[in-house]
N, C-alpha and C. Protein backbone atom coordinates (compact mmCIF):
# COMPACT_ATOMS: atom_id res chain seq x y z
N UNK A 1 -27.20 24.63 -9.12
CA UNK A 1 -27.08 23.29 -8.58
C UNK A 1 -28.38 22.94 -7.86
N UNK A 2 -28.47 21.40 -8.19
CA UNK A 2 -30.33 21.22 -7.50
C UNK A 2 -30.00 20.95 -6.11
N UNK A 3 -30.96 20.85 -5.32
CA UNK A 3 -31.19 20.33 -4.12
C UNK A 3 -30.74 18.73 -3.87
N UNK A 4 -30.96 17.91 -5.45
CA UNK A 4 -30.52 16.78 -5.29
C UNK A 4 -29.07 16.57 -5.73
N UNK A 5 -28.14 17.36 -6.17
CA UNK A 5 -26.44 17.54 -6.51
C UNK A 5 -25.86 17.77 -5.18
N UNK A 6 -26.72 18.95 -4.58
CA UNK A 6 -25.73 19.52 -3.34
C UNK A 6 -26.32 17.95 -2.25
N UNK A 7 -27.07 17.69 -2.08
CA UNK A 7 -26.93 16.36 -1.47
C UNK A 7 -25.90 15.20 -1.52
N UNK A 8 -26.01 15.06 -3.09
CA UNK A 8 -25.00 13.99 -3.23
C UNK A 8 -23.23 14.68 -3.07
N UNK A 9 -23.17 15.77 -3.44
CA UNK A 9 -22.06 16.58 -3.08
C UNK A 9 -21.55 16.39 -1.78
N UNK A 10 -22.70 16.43 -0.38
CA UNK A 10 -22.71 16.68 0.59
C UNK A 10 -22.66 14.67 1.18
N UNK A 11 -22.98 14.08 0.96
CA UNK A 11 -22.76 12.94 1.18
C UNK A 11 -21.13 12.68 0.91
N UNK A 12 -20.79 12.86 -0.48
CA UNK A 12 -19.32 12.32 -1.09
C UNK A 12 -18.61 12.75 -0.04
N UNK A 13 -18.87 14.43 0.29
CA UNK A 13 -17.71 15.21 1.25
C UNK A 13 -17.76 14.38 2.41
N UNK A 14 -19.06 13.33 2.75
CA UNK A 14 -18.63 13.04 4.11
C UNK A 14 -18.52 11.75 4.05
N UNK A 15 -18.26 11.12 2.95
CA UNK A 15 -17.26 9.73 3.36
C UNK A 15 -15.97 9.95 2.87
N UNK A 16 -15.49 11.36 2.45
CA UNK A 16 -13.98 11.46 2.42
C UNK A 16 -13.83 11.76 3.52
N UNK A 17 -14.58 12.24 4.71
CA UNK A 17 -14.00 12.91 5.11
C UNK A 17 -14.11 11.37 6.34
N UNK A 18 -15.10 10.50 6.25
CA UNK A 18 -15.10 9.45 7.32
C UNK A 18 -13.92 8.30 7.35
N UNK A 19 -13.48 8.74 5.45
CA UNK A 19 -12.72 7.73 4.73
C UNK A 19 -11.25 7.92 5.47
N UNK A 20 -10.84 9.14 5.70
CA UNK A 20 -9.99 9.85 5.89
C UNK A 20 -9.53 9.56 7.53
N UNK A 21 -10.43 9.72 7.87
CA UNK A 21 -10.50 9.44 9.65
C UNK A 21 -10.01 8.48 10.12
N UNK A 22 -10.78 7.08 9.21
CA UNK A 22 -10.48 5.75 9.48
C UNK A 22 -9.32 5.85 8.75
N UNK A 23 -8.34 6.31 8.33
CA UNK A 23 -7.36 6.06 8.08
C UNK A 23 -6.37 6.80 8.92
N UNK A 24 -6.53 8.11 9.49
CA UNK A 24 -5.84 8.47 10.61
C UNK A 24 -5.57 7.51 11.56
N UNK A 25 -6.80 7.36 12.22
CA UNK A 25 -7.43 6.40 13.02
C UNK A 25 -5.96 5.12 13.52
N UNK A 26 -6.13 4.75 11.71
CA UNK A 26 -5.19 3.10 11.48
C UNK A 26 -3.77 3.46 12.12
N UNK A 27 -3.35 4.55 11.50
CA UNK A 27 -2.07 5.02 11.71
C UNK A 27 -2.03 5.29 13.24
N UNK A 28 -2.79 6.05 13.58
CA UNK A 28 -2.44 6.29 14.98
C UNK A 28 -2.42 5.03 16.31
N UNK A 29 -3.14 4.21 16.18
CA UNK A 29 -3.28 2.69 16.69
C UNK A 29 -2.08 2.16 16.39
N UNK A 30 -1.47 2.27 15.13
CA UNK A 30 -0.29 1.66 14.87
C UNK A 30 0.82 1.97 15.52
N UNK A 31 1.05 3.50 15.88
CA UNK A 31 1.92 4.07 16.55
C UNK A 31 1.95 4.10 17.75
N UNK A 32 0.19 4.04 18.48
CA UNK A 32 0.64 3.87 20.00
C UNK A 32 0.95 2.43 20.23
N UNK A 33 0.42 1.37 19.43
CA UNK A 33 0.83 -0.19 19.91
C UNK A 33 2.49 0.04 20.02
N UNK A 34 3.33 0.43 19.32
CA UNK A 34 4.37 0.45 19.37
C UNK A 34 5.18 1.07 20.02
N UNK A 35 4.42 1.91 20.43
CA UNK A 35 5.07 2.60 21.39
C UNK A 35 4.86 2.38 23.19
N UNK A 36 3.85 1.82 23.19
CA UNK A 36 3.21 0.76 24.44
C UNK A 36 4.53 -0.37 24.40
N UNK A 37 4.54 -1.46 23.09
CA UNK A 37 5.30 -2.27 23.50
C UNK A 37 6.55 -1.42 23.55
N UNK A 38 7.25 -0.44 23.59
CA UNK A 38 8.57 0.16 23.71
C UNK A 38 8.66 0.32 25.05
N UNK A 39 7.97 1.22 25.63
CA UNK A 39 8.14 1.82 26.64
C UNK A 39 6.98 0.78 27.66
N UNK A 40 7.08 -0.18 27.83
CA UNK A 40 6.93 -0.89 28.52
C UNK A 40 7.73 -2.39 29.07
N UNK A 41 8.74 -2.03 28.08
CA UNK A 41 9.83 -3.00 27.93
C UNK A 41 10.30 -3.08 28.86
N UNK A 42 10.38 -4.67 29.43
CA UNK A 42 11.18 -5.17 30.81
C UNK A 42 12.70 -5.26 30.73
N UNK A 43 13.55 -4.77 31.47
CA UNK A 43 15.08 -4.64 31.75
C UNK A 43 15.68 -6.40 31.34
N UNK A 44 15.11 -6.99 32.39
CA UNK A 44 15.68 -8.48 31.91
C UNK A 44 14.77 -8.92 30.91
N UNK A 45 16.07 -9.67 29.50
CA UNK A 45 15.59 -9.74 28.50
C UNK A 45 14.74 -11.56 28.46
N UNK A 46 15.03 -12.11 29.58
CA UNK A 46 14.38 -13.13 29.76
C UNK A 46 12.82 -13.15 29.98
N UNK A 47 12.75 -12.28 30.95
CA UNK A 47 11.30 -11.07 31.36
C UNK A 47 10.58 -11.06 29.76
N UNK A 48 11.24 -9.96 29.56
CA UNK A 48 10.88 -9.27 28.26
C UNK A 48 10.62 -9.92 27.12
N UNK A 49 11.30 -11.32 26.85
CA UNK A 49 10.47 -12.38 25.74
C UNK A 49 9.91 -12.98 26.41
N UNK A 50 9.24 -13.48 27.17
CA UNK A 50 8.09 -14.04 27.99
C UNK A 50 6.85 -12.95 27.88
N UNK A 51 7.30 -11.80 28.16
CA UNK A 51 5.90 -10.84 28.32
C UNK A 51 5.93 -10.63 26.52
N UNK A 52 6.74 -10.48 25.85
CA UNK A 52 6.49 -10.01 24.14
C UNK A 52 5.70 -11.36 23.73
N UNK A 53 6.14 -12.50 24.26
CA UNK A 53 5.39 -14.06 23.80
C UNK A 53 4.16 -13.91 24.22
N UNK A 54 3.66 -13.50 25.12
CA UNK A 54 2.27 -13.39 25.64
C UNK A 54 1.46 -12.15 24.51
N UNK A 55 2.64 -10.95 24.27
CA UNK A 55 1.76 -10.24 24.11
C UNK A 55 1.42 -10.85 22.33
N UNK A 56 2.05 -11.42 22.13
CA UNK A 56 1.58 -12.04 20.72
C UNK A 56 0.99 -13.21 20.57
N UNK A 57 0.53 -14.06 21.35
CA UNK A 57 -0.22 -14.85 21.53
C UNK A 57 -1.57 -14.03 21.61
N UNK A 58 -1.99 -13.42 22.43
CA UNK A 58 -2.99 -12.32 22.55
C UNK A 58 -3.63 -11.52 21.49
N UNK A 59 -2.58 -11.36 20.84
CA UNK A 59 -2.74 -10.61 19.28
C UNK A 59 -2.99 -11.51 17.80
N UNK A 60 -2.72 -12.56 18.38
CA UNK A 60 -2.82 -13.72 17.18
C UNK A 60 -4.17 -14.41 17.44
N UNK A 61 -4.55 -14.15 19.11
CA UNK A 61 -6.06 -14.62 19.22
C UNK A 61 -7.26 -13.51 19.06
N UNK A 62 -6.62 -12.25 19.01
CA UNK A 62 -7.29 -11.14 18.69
C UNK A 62 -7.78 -10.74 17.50
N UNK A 63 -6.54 -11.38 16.37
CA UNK A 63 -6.70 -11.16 15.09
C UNK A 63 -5.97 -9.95 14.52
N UNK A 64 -5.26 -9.98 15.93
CA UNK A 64 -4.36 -8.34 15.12
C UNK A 64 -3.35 -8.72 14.59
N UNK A 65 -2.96 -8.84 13.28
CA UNK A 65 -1.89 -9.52 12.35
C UNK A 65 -0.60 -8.86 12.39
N UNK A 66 -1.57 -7.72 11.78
CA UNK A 66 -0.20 -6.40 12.15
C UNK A 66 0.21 -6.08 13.12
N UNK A 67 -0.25 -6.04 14.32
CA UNK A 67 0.70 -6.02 16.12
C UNK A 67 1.06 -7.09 16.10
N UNK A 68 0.69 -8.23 15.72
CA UNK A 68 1.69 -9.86 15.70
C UNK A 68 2.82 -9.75 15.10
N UNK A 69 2.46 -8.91 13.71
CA UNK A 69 3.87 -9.02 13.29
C UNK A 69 4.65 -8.23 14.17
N UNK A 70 4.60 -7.06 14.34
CA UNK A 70 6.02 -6.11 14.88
C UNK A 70 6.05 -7.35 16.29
N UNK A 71 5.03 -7.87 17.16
CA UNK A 71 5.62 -8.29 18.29
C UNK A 71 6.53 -9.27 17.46
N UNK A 72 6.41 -10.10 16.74
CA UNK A 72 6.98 -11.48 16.27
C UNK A 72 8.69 -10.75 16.31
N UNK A 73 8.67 -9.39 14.95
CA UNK A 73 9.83 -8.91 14.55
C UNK A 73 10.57 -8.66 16.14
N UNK A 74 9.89 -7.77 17.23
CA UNK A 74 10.84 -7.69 18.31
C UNK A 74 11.62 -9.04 19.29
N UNK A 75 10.43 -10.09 19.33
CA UNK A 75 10.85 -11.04 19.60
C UNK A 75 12.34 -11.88 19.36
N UNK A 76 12.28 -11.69 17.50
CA UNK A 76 13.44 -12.08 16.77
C UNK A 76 14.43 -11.38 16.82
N UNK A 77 14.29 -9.89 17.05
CA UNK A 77 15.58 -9.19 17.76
C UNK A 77 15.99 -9.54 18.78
N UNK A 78 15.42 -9.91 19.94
CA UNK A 78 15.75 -9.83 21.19
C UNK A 78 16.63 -11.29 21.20
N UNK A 79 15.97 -12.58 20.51
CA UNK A 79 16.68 -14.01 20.59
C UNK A 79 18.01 -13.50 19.98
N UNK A 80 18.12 -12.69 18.69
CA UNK A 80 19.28 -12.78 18.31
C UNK A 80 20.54 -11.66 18.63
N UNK A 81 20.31 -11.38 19.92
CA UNK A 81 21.02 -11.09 21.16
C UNK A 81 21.37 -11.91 21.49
């Protein structure tokens, strides 16, 4: 193998391996947002859609689509209580 294979060898290995990361990465962000909005959840549910409304307003000006949605989805649980 030349000097110029094990290079490109050695490059590929490291955007799987950067490829890979950023995809841990996604997942794990995904799981603590959700688990932030869980365990931060206010007792009164009046409270608690006021602060979920904020926190998705925030997220919709942030551009985070995907934390908009789950806030949106908890939101719609909580009204249809």
């Amino acid at each position: 193998m030349t000097e110029e294979q094990m290079n490109q060898l050695a490059l590929k290995i490291v955007d799987m391996i950067f490829e890979r990361q950023a995809e841990l990465d996604e997942e794990f962000m995904a799981e603590w947002q959700e688990q932030i909005i869980i365990q931060t959840q206010l007792p009164d549910p009046v409270d608690e859609l006021k602060r979920l409304e904020e926190l998705l307003q925030k997220a919709l000006d942030d551009e985070e689509f995907e934390l908009a949605a789950k806030i949106h989805k908890k939101i719609t649980e909580l009204k249809s209580k």
